[in-house]
C-alpha atoms as a PDB file:
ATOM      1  CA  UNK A   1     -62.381  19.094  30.291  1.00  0.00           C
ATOM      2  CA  UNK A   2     -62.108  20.858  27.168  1.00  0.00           C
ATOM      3  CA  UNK A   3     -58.354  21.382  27.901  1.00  0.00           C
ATOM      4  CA  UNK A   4     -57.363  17.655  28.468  1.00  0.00           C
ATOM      5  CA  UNK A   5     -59.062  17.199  25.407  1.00  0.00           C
ATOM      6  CA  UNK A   6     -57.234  19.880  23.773  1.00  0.00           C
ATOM      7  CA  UNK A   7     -54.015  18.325  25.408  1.00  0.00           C
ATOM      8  CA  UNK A   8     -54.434  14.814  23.957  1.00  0.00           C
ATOM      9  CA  UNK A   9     -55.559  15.959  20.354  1.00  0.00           C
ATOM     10  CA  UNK A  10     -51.973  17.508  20.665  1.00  0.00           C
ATOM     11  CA  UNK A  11     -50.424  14.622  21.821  1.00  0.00           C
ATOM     12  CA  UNK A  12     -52.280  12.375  19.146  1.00  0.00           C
ATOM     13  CA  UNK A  13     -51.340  15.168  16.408  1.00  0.00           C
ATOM     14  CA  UNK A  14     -47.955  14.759  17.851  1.00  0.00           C
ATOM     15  CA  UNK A  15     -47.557  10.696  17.601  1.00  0.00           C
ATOM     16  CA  UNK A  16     -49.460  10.523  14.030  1.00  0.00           C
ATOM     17  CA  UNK A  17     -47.004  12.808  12.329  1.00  0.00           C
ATOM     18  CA  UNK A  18     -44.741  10.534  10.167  1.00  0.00           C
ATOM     19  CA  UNK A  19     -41.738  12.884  10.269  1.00  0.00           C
ATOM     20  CA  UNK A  20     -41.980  12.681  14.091  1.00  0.00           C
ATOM     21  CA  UNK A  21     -42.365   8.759  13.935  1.00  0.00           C
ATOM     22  CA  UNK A  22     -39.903   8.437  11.736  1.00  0.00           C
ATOM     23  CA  UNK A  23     -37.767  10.499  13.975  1.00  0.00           C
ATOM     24  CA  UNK A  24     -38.202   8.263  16.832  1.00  0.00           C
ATOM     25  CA  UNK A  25     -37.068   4.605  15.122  1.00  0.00           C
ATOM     26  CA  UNK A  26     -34.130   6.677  13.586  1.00  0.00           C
ATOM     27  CA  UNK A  27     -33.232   8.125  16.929  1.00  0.00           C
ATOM     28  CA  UNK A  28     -30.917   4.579  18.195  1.00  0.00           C
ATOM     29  CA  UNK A  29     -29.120   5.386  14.654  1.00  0.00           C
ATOM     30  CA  UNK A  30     -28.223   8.326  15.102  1.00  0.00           C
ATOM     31  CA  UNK A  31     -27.244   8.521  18.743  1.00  0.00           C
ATOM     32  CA  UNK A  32     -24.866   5.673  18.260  1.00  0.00           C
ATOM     33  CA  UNK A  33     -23.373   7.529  14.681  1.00  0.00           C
ATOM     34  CA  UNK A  34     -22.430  10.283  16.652  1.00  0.00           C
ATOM     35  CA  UNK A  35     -21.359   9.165  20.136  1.00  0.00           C
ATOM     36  CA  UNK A  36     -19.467   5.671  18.383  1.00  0.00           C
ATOM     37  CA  UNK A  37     -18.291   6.859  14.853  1.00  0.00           C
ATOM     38  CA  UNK A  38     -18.705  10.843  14.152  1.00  0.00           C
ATOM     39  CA  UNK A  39     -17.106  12.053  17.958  1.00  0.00           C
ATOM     40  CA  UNK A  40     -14.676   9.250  17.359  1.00  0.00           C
ATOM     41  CA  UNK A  41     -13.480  10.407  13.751  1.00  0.00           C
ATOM     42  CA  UNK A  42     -13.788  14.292  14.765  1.00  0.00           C
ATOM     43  CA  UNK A  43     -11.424  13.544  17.896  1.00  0.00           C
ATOM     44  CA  UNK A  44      -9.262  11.272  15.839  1.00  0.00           C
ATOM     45  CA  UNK A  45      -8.648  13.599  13.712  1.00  0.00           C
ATOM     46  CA  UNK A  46      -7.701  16.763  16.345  1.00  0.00           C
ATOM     47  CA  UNK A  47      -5.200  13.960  17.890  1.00  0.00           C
ATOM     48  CA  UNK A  48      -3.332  13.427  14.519  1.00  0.00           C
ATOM     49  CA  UNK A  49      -1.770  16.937  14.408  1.00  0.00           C
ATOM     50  CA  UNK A  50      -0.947  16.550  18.532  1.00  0.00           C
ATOM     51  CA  UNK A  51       1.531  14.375  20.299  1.00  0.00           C
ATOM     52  CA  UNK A  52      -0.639  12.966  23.247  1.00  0.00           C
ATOM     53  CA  UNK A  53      -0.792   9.269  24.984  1.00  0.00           C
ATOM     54  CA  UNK A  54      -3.403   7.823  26.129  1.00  0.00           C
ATOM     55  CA  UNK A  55      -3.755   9.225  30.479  1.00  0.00           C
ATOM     56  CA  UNK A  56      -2.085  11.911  29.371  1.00  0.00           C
ATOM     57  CA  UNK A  57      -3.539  15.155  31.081  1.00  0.00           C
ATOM     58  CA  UNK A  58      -1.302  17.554  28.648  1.00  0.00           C
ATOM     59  CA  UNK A  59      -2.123  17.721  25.283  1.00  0.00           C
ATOM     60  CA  UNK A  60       1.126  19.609  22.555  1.00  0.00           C
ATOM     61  CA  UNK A  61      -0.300  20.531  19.272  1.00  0.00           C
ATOM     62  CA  UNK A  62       2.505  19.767  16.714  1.00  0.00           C
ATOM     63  CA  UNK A  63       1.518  20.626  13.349  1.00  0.00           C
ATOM     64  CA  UNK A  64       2.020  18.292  10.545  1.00  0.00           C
ATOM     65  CA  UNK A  65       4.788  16.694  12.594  1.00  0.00           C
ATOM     66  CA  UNK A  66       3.409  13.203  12.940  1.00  0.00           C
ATOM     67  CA  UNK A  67       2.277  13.535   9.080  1.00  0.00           C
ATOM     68  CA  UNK A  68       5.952  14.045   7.933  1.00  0.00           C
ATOM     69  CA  UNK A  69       7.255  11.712  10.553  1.00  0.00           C
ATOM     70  CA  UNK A  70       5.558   8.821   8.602  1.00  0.00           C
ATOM     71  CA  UNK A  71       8.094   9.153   5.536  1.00  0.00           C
ATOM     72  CA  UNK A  72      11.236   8.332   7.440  1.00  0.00           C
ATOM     73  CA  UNK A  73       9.723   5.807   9.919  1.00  0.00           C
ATOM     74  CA  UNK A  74      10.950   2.815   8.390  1.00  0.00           C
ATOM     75  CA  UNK A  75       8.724   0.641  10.196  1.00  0.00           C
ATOM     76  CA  UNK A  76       5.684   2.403   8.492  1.00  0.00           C
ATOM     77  CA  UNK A  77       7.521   2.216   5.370  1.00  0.00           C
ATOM     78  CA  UNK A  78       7.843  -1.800   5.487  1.00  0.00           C
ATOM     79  CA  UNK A  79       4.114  -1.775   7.063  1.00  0.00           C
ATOM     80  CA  UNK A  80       2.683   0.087   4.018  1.00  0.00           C
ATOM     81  CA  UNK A  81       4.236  -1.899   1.572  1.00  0.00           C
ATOM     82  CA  UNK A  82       3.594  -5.456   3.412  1.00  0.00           C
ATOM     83  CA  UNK A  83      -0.039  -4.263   3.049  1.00  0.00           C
ATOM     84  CA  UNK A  84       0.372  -3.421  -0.366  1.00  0.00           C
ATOM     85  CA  UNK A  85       1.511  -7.016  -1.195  1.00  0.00           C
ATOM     86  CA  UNK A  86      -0.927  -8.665   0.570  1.00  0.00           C
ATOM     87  CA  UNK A  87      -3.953  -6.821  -1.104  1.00  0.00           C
ATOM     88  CA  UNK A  88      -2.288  -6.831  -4.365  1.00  0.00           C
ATOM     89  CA  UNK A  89      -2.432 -10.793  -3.942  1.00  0.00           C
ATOM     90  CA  UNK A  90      -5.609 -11.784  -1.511  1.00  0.00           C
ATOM     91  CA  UNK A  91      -7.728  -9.616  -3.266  1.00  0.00           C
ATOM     92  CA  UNK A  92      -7.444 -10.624  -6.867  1.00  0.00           C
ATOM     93  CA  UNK A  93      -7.022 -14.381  -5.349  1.00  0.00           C
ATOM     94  CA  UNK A  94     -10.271 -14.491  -3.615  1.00  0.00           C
ATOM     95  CA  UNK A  95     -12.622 -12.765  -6.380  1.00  0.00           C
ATOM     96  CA  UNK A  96     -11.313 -15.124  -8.342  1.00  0.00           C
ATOM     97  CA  UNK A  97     -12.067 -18.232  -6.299  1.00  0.00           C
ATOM     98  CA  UNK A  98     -15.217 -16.771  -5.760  1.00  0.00           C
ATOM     99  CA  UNK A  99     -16.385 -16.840  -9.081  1.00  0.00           C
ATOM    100  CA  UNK A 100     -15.220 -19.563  -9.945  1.00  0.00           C
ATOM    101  CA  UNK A 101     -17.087 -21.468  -7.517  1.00  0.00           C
ATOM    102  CA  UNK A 102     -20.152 -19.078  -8.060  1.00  0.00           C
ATOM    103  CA  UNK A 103     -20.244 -20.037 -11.375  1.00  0.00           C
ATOM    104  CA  UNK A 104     -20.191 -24.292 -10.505  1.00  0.00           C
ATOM    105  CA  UNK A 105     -22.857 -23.351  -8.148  1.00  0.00           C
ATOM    106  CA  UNK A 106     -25.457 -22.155 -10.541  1.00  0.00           C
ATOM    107  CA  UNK A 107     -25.276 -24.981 -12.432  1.00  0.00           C
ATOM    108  CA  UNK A 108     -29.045 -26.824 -11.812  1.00  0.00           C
ATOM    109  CA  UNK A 109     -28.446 -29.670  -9.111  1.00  0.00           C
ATOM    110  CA  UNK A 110     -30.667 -30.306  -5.649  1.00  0.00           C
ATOM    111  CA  UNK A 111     -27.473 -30.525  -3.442  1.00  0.00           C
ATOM    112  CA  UNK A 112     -26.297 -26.353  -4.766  1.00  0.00           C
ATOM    113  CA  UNK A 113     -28.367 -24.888  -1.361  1.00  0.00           C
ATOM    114  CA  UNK A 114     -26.327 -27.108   0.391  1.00  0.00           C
ATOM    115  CA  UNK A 115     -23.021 -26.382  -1.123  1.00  0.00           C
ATOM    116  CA  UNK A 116     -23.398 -22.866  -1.040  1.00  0.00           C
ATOM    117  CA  UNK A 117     -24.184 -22.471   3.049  1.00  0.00           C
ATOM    118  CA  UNK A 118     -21.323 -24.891   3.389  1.00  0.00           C
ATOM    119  CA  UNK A 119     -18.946 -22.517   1.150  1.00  0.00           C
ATOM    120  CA  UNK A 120     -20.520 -19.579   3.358  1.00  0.00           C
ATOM    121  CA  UNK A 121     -19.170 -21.145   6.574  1.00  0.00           C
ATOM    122  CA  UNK A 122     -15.993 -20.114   6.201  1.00  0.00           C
ATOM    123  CA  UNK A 123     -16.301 -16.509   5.808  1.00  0.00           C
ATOM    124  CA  UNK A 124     -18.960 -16.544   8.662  1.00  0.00           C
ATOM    125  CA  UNK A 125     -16.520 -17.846  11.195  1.00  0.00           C
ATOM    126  CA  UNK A 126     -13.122 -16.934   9.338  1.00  0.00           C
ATOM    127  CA  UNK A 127     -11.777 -13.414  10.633  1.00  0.00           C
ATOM    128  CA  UNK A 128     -12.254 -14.748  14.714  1.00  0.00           C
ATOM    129  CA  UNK A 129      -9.767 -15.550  16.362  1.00  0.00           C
ATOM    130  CA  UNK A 130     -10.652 -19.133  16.993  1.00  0.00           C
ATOM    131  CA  UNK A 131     -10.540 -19.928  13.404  1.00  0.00           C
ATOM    132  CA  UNK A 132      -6.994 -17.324  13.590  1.00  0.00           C
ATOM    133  CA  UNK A 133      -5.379 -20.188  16.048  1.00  0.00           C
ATOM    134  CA  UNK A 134      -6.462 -22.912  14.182  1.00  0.00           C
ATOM    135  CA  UNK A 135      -4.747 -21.357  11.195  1.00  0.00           C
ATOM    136  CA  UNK A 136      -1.826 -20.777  12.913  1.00  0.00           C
ATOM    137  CA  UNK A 137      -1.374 -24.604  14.225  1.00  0.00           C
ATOM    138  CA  UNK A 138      -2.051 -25.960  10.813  1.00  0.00           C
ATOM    139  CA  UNK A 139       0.874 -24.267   9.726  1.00  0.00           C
ATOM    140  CA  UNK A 140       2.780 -24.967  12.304  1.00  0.00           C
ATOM    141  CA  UNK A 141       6.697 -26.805  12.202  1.00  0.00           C
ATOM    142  CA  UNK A 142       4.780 -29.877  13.141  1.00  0.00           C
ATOM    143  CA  UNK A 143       1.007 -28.927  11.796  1.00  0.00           C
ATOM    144  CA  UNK A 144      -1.002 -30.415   9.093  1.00  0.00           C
ATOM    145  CA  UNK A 145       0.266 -28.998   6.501  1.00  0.00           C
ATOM    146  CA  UNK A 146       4.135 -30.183   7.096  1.00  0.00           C
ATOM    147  CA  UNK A 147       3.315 -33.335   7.890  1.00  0.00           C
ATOM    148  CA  UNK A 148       1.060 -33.961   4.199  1.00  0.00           C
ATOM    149  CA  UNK A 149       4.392 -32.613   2.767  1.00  0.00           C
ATOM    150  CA  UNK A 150       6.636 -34.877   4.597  1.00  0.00           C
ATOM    151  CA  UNK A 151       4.020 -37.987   3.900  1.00  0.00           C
ATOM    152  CA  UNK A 152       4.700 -36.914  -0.363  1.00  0.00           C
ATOM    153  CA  UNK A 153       8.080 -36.830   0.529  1.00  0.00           C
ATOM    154  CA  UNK A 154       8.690 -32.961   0.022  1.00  0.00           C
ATOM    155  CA  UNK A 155      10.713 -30.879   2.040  1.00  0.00           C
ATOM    156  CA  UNK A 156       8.546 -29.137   5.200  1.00  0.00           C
ATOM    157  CA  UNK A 157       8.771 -25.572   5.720  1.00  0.00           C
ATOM    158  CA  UNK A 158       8.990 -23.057   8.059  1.00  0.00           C
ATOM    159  CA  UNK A 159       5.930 -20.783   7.505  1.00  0.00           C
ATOM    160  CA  UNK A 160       6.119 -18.606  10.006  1.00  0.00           C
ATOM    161  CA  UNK A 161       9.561 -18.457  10.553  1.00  0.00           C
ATOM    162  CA  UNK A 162      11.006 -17.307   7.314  1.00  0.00           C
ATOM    163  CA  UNK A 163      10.195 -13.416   6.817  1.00  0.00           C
ATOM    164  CA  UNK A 164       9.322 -14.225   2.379  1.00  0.00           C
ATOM    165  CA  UNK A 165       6.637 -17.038   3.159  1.00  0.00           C
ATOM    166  CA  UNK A 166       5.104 -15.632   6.744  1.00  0.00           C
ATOM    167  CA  UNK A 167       2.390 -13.636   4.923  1.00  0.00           C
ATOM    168  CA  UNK A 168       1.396 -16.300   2.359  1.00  0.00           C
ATOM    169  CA  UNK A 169      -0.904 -18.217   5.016  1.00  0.00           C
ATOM    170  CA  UNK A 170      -2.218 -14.971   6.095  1.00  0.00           C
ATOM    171  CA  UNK A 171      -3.096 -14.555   2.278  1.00  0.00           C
ATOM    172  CA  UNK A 172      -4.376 -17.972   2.180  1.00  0.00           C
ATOM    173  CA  UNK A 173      -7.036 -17.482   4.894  1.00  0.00           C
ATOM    174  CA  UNK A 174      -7.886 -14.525   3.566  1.00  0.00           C
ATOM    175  CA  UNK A 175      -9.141 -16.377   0.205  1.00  0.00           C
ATOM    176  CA  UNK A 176     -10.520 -19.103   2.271  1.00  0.00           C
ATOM    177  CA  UNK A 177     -12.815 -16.696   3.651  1.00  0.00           C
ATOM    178  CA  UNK A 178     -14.774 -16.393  -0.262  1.00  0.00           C
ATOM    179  CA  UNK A 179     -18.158 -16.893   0.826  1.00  0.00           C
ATOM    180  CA  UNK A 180     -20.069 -13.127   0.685  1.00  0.00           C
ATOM    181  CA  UNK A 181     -18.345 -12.776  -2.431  1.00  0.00           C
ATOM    182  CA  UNK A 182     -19.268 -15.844  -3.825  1.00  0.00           C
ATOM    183  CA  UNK A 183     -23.098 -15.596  -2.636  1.00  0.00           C
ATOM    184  CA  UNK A 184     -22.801 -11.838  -4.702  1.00  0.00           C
ATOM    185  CA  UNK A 185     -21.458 -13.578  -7.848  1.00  0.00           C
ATOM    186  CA  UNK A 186     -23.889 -15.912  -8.048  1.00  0.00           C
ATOM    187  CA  UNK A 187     -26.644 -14.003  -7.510  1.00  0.00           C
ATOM    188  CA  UNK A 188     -25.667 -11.350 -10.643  1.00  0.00           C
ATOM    189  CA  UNK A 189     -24.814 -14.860 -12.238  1.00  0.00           C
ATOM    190  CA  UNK A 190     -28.705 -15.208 -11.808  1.00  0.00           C
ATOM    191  CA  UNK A 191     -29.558 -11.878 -13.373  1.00  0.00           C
ATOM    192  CA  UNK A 192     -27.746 -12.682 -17.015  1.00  0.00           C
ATOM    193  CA  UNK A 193     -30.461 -13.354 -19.366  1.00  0.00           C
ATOM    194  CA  UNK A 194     -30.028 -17.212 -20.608  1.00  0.00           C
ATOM    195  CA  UNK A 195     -31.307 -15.709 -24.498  1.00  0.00           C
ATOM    196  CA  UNK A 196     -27.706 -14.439 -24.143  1.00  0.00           C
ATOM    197  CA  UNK A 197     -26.657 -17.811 -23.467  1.00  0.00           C
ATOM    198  CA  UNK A 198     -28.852 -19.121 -26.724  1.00  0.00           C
ATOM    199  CA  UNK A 199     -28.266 -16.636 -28.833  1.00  0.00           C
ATOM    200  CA  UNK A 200     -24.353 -17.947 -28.706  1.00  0.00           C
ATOM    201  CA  UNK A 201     -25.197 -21.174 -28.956  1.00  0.00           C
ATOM    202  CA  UNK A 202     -26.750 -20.993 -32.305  1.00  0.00           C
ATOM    203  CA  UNK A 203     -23.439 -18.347 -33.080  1.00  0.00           C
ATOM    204  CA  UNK A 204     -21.407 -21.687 -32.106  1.00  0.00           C
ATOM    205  CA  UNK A 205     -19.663 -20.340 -29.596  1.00  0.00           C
ATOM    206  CA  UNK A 206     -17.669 -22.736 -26.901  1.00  0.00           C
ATOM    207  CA  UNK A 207     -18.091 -22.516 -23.050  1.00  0.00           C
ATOM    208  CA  UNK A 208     -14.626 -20.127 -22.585  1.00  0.00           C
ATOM    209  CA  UNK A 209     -16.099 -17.640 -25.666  1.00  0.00           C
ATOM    210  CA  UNK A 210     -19.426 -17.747 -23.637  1.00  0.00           C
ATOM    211  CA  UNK A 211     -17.631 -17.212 -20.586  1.00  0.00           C
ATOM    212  CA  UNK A 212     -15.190 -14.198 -21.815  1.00  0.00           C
ATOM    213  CA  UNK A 213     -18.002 -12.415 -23.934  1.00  0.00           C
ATOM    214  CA  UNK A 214     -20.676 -12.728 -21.953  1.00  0.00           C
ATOM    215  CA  UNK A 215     -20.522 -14.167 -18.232  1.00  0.00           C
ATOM    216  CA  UNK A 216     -17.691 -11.562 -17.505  1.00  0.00           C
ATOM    217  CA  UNK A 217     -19.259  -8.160 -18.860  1.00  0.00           C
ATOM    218  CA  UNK A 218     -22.740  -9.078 -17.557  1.00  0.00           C
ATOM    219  CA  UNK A 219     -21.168  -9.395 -13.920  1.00  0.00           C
ATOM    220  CA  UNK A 220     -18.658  -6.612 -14.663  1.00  0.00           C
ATOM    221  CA  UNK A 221     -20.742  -4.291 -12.221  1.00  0.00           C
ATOM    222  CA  UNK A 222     -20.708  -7.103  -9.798  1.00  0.00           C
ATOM    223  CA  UNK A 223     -17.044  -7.419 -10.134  1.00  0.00           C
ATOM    224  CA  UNK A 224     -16.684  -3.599  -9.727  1.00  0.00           C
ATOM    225  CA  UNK A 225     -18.823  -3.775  -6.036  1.00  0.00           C
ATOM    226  CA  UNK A 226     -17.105  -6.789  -4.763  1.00  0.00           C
ATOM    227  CA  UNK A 227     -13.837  -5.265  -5.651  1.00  0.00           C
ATOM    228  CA  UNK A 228     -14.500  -1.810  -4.059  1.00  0.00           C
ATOM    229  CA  UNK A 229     -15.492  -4.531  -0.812  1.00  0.00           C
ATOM    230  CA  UNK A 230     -12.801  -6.382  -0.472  1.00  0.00           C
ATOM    231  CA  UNK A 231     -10.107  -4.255  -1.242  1.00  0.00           C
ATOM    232  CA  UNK A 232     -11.003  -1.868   1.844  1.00  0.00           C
ATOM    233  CA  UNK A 233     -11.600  -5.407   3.738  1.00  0.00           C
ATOM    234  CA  UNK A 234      -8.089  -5.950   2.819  1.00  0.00           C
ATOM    235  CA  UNK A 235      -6.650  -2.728   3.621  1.00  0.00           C
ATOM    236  CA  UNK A 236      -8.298  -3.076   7.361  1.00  0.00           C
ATOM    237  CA  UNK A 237      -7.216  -6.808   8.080  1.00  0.00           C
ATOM    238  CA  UNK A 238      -5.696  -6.976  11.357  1.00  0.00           C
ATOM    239  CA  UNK A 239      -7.170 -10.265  13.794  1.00  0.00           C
ATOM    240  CA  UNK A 240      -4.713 -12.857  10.879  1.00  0.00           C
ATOM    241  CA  UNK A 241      -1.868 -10.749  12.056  1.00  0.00           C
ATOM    242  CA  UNK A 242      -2.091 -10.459  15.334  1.00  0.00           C
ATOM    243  CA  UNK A 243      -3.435 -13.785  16.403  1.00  0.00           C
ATOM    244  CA  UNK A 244      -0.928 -16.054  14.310  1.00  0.00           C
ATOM    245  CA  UNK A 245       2.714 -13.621  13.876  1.00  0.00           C
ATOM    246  CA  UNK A 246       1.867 -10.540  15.450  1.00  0.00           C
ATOM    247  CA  UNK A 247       3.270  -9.282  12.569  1.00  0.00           C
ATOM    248  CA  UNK A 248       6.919 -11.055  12.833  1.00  0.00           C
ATOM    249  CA  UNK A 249       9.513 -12.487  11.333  1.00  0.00           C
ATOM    250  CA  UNK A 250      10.996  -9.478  11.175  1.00  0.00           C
ATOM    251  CA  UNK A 251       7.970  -7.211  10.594  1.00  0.00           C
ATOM    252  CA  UNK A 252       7.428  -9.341   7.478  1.00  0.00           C
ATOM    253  CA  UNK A 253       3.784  -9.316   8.467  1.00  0.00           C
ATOM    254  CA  UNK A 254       3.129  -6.266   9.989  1.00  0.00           C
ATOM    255  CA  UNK A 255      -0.464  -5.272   8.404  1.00  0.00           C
ATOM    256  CA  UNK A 256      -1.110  -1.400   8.564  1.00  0.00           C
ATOM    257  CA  UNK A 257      -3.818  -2.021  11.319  1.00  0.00           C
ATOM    258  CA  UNK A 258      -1.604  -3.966  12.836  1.00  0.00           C
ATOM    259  CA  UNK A 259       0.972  -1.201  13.488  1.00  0.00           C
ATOM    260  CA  UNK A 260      -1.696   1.262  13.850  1.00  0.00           C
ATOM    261  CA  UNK A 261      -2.715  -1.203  16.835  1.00  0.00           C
ATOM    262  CA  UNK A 262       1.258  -1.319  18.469  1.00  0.00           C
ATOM    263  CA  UNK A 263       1.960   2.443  17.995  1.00  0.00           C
ATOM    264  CA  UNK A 264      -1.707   3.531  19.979  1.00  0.00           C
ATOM    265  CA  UNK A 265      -1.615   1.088  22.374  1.00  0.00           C
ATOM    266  CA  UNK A 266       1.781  -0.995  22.816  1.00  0.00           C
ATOM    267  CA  UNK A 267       4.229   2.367  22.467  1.00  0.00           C
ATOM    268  CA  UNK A 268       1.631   4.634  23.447  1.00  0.00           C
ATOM    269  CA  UNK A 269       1.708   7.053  20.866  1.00  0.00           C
ATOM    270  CA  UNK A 270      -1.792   8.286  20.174  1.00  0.00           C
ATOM    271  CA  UNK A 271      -1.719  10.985  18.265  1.00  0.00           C
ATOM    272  CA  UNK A 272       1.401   9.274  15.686  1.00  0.00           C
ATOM    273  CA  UNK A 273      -1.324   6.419  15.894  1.00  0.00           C
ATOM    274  CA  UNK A 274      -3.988   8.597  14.302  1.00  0.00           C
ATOM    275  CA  UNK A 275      -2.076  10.462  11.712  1.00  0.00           C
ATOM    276  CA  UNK A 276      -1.277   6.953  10.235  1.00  0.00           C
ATOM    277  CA  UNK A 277      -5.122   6.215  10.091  1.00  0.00           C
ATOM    278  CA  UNK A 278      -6.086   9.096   8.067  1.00  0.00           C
ATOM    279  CA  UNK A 279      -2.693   8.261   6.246  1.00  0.00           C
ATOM    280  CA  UNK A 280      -4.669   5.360   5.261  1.00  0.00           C
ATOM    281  CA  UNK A 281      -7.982   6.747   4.469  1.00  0.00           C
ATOM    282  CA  UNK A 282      -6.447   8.812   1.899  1.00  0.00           C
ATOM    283  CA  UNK A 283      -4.725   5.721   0.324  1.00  0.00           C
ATOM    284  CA  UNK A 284      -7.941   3.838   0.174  1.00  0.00           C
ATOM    285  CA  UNK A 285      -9.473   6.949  -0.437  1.00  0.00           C
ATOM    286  CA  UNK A 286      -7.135   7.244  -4.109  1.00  0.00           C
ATOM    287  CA  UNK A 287      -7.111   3.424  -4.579  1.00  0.00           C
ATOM    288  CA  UNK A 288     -10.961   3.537  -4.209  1.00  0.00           C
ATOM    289  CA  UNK A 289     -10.901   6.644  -6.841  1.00  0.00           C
ATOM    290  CA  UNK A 290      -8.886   5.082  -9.225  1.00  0.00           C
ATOM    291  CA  UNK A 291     -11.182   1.829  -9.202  1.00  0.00           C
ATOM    292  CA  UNK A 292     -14.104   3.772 -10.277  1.00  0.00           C
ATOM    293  CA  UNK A 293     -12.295   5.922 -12.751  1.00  0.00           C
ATOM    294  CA  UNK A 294     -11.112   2.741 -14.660  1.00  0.00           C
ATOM    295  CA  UNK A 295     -14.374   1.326 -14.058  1.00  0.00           C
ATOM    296  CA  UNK A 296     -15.591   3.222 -17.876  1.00  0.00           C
ATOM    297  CA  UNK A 297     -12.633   0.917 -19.370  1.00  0.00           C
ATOM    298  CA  UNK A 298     -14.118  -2.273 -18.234  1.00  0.00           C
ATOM    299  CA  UNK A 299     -17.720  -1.978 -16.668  1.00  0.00           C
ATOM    300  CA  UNK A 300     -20.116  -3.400 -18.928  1.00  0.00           C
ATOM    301  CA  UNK A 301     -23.571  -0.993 -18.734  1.00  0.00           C
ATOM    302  CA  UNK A 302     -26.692  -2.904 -20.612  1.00  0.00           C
ATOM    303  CA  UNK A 303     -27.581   0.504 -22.028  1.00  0.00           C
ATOM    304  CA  UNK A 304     -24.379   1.080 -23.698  1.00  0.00           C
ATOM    305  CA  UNK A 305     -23.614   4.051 -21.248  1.00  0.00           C
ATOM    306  CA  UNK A 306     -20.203   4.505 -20.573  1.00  0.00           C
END
């Protein structure tokens, strides 16, 4: 008797320790980190410096090969730099829109819940590939958008036929999709003290002065976070391209993921694949870097810290 009572003063010792409970909850985490990201990166990563396809029994190691094979693959050239543009362009575009509407939404009025889940929608539903084909018909020969042109009396245009304007309604939808950014803008749009706001009243200041002097490096550390976001959003963006051009005219809008995608699993070149993805990660990797190192130039900090 005394042992069974020894046994389940164990067992209660056991299930009252915190680490142990804590343990437990944590354990779903951390079996699904290892099997579905760490083993995935780790194996990833051997592949890169291999030349192997996927049912491939035979694995060649090959060095750096698929590393330096990157600079004369024009394709990859014209992928990198299509992905360039369209960050260089989206991202700027939708922070922008963002706060803009942000800052209309704070502005006291019973109907600004409402508005702001209905300027959430879009970015709820936007990156699926529903919303992708809908996208895709609007700017169609004979879609929406042509046909308001032709009712003004303007020229219609080819969208995604002509290789310099096929990735401007990819960058459009992109924007479209505003709404996280926007809720985080309004929020720190929340957080500015209003004796700010007074203070530059009395001053005499007008609503772009209040706006330049005051709005902007108050969110600055907002701006820095949802810029960090969105321009490794950007970098991954793949469903616009596949779903409306898969990445055509011409490669004109062939995202990085997207070739990423056609080299693993269209041409079957695996281990090419993953060199290009840790290509990437050091690019965002630098970009990323470089953000925060500016960040001092521009990042307002309330304690005068740079």
């Amino acid at each position: 008797m005394s042992e069974k009572t020894e046994r389940t003063s164990g067992f209660s010792k056991f299930i009252n320790n915190n680490n142990t409970v804590g343990y437990i909850f944590a354990f779903p985490f951390i079996f699904g980190f290892i099997c579905f990201s760490l083993i995935p990166i780790v194996t990833s990563f051997y592949y890169s410096f291999t030349d192997y396809s996927m049912g491939s029994k035979s694995v060649t190691y090959v060095g750096f090969k698929n590393f330096i094979q990157l600079f004369s693959d024009d394709v990859f050239i014209k992928s990198l730099g299509v992905t360039l543009k369209y960050v260089l362009l989206s991202v700027p575009l939708k922070l922008a829109f963002a706060l803009l509407v942000a800052y209309v939404l704070t502005r006291k009025s019973g109907m600004v819940t409402l508005y702001r889940s209905l300027y959430y929608v879009p970015s709820l539903v936007g990156g699926s590939v529903a919303v992708a084909l809908v996208w895709k018909q609007l700017f169609a020969r004979k879609g929406l958008i042509n046909v308001v042109l032709a009712d003004m009396g303007l020229k219609t245009v080819n969208w995604f036929g002509d290789q310099k304007l096929a990735l401007y309604p990819l960058i459009l939808m992109t924007v479209w999709q505003f709404g996280s950014s926007m809720i985080i803008f309004a929020a720190g749009l929340k957080e500015i003290p209003t004796t700010y706001y007074e203070a530059a009243r009395i001053d005499g200041a007008n609503g772009r002065q209040t706006f330049t002097n005051i709005t902007l490096p108050c969110l600055s550390p907002i701006i820095l976070y949802n810029l960090v976001m969105q321009t490794i959003q950007a970098f991954m963006s793949f469903t616009q391209a596949f779903v409306i051009t898969q990445g055509g005219p011409n490669n004109g809008t062939l995202l990085y993921a997207l070739n990423v995608y056609n080299q693993a699993f269209k041409y079957n070149h695996m281990g090419y694949a993953c060199a290009m993805s840790w290509f990437m990660l050091v690019i965002m990797s630098l970009i990323t870097l470089i953000i925060f190192k500016s960040s001092k130039f521009w990042v307002f900090q309330e304690g005068g810290e740079d």
